[in-house]
N, C-alpha and C. Protein backbone atom coordinates (compact mmCIF):
# COMPACT_ATOMS: atom_id res chain seq x y z
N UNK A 1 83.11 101.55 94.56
CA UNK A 1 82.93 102.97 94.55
C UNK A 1 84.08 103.61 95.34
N UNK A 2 84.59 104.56 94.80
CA UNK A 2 85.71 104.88 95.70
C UNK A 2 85.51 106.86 96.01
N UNK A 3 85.93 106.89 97.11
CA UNK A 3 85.66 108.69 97.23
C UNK A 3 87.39 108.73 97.38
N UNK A 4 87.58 110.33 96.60
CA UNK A 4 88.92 110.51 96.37
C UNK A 4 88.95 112.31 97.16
N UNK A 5 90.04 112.55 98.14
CA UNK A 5 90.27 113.97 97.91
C UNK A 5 91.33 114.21 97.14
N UNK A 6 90.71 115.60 96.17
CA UNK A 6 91.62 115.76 95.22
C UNK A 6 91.66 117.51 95.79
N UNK A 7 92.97 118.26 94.83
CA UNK A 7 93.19 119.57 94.98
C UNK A 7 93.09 120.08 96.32
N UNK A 8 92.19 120.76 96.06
CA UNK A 8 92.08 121.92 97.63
C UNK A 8 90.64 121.68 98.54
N UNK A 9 90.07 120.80 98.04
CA UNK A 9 89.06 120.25 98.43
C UNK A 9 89.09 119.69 100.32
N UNK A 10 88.77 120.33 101.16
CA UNK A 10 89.39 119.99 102.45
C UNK A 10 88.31 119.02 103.19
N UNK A 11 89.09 118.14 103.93
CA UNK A 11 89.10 116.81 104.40
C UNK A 11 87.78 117.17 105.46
N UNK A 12 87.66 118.46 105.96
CA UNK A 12 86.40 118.79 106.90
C UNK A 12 85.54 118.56 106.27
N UNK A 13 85.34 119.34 104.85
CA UNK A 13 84.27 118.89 104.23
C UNK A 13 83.92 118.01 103.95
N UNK A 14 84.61 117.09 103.42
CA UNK A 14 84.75 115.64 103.29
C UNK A 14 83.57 114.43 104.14
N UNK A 15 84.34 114.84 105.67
CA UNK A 15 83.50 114.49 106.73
C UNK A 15 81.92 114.97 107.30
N UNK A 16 82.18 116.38 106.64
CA UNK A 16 80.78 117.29 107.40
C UNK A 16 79.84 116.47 106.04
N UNK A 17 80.41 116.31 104.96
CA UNK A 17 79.59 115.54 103.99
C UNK A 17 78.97 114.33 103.81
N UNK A 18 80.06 112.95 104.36
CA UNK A 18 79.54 112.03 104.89
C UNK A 18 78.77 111.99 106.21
N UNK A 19 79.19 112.77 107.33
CA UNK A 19 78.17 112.86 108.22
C UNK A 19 77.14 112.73 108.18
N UNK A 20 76.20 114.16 106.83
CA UNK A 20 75.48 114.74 106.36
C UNK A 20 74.35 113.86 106.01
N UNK A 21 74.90 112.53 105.06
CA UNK A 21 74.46 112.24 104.42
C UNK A 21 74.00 111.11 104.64
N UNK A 22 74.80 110.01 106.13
CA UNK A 22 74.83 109.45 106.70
C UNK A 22 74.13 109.31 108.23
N UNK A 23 73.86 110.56 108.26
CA UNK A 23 73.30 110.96 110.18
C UNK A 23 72.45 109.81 110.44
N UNK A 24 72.97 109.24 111.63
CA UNK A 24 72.32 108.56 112.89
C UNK A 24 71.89 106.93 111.44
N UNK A 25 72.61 106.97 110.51
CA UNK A 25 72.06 105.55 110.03
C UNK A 25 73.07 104.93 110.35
N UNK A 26 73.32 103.62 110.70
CA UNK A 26 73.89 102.35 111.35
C UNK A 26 74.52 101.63 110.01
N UNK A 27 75.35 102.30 109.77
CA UNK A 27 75.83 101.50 108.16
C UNK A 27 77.37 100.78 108.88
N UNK A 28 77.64 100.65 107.85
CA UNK A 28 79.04 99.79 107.98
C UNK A 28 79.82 99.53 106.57
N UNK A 29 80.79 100.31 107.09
CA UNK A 29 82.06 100.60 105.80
C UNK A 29 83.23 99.44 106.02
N UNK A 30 83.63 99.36 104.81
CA UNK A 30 85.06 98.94 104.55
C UNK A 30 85.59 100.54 103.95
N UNK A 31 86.47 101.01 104.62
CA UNK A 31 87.23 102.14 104.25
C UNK A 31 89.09 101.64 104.36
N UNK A 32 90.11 102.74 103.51
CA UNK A 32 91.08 102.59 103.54
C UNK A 32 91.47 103.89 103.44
N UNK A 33 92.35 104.34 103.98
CA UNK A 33 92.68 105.74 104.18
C UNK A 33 94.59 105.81 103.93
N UNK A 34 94.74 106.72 102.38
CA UNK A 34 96.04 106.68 102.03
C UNK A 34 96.33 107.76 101.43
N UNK A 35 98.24 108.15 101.51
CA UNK A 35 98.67 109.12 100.91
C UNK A 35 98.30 109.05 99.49
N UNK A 36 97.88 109.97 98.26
CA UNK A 36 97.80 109.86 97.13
C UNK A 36 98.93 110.51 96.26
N UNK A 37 99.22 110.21 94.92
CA UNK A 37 100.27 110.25 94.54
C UNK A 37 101.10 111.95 94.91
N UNK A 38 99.93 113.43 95.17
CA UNK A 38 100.25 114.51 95.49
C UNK A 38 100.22 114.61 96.98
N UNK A 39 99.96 113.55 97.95
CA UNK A 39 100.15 113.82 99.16
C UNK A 39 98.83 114.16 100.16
N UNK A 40 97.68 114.29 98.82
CA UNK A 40 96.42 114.24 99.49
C UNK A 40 96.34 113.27 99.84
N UNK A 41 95.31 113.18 101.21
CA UNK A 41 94.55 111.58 101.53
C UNK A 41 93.48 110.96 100.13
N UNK A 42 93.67 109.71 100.01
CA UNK A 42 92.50 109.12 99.19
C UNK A 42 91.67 108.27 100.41
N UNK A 43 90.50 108.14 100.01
CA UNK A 43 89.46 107.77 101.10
C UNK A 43 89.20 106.79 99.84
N UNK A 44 89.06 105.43 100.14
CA UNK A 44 88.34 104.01 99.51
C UNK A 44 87.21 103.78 100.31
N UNK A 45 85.99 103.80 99.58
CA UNK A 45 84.67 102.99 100.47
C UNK A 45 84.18 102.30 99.73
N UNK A 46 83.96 101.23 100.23
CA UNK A 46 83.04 100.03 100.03
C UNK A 46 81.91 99.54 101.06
N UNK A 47 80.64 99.48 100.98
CA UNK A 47 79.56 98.93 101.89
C UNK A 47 79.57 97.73 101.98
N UNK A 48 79.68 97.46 102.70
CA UNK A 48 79.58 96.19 103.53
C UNK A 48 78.73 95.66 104.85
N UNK A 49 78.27 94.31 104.84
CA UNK A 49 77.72 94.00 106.10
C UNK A 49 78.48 93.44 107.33
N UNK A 50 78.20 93.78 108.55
CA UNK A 50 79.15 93.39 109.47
C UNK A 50 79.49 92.18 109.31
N UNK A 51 81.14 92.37 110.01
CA UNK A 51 81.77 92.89 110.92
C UNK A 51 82.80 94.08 110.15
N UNK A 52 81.76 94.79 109.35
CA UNK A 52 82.50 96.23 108.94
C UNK A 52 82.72 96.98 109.89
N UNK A 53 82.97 97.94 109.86
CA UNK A 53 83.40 99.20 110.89
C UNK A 53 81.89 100.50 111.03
N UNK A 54 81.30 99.94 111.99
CA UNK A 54 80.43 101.06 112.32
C UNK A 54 80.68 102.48 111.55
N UNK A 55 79.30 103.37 110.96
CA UNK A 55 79.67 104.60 110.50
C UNK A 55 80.79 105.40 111.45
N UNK A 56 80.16 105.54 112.70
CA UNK A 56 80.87 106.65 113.83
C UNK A 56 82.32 106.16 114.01
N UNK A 57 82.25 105.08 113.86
CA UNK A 57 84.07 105.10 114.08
C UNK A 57 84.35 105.47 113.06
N UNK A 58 84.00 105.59 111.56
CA UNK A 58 84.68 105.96 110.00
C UNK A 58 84.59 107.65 110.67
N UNK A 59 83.67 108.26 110.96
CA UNK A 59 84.00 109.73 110.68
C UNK A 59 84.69 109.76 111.72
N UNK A 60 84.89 109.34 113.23
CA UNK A 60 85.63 109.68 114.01
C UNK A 60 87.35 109.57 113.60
N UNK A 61 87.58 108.61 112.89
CA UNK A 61 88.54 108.80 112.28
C UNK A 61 89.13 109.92 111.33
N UNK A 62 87.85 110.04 110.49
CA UNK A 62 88.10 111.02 109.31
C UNK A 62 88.06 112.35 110.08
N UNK A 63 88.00 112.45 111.28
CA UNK A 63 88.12 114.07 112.21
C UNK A 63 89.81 114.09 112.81
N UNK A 64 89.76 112.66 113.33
CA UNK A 64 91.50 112.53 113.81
C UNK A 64 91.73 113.05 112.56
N UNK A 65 91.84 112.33 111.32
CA UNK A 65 92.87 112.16 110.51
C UNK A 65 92.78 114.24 110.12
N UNK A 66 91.91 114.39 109.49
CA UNK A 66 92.08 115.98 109.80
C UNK A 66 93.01 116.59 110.63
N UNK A 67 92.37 116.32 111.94
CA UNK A 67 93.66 117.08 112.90
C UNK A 67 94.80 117.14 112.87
N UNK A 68 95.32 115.81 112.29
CA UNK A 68 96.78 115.67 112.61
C UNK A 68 97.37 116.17 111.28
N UNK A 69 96.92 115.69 110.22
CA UNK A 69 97.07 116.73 109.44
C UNK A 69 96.99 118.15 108.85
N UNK A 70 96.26 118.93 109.95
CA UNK A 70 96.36 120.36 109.68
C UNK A 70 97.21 120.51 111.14
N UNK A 71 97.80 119.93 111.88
CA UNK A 71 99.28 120.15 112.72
C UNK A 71 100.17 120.53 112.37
């Protein structure tokens, strides 16, 4: 399953969405986070069982990665 940002679709939402949808459950992602061919980020997820990456570190990332990109 892969989540993609495309167009004008902004990366906050992105996060306020997985947050959303995700709150306080204990999951664990395989994520990959890359330029796409227009320069948007593409977001790859795959579920996985540990030693995946805790939810809170995936959105804490997906908030960095925001920031530095609206710098």
């Amino acid at each position: 399953m892969f989540l993609e940002y495309l167009g004008d679709f902004p990366l906050f939402m992105l996060y306020q969405s997985i947050a959303h949808s995700l709150n306080k459950l204990w999951l664990y992602l395989d994520i990959e986070v890359y330029d796409g061919h227009d320069g948007h980020p593409v977001v790859r997820r795959a579920n996985s069982r540990p030693p995946g990456i805790p939810i809170q570190a995936v959105l804490n990332t997906i908030h960095d990665f925001a920031f530095i990109r609206s710098e």
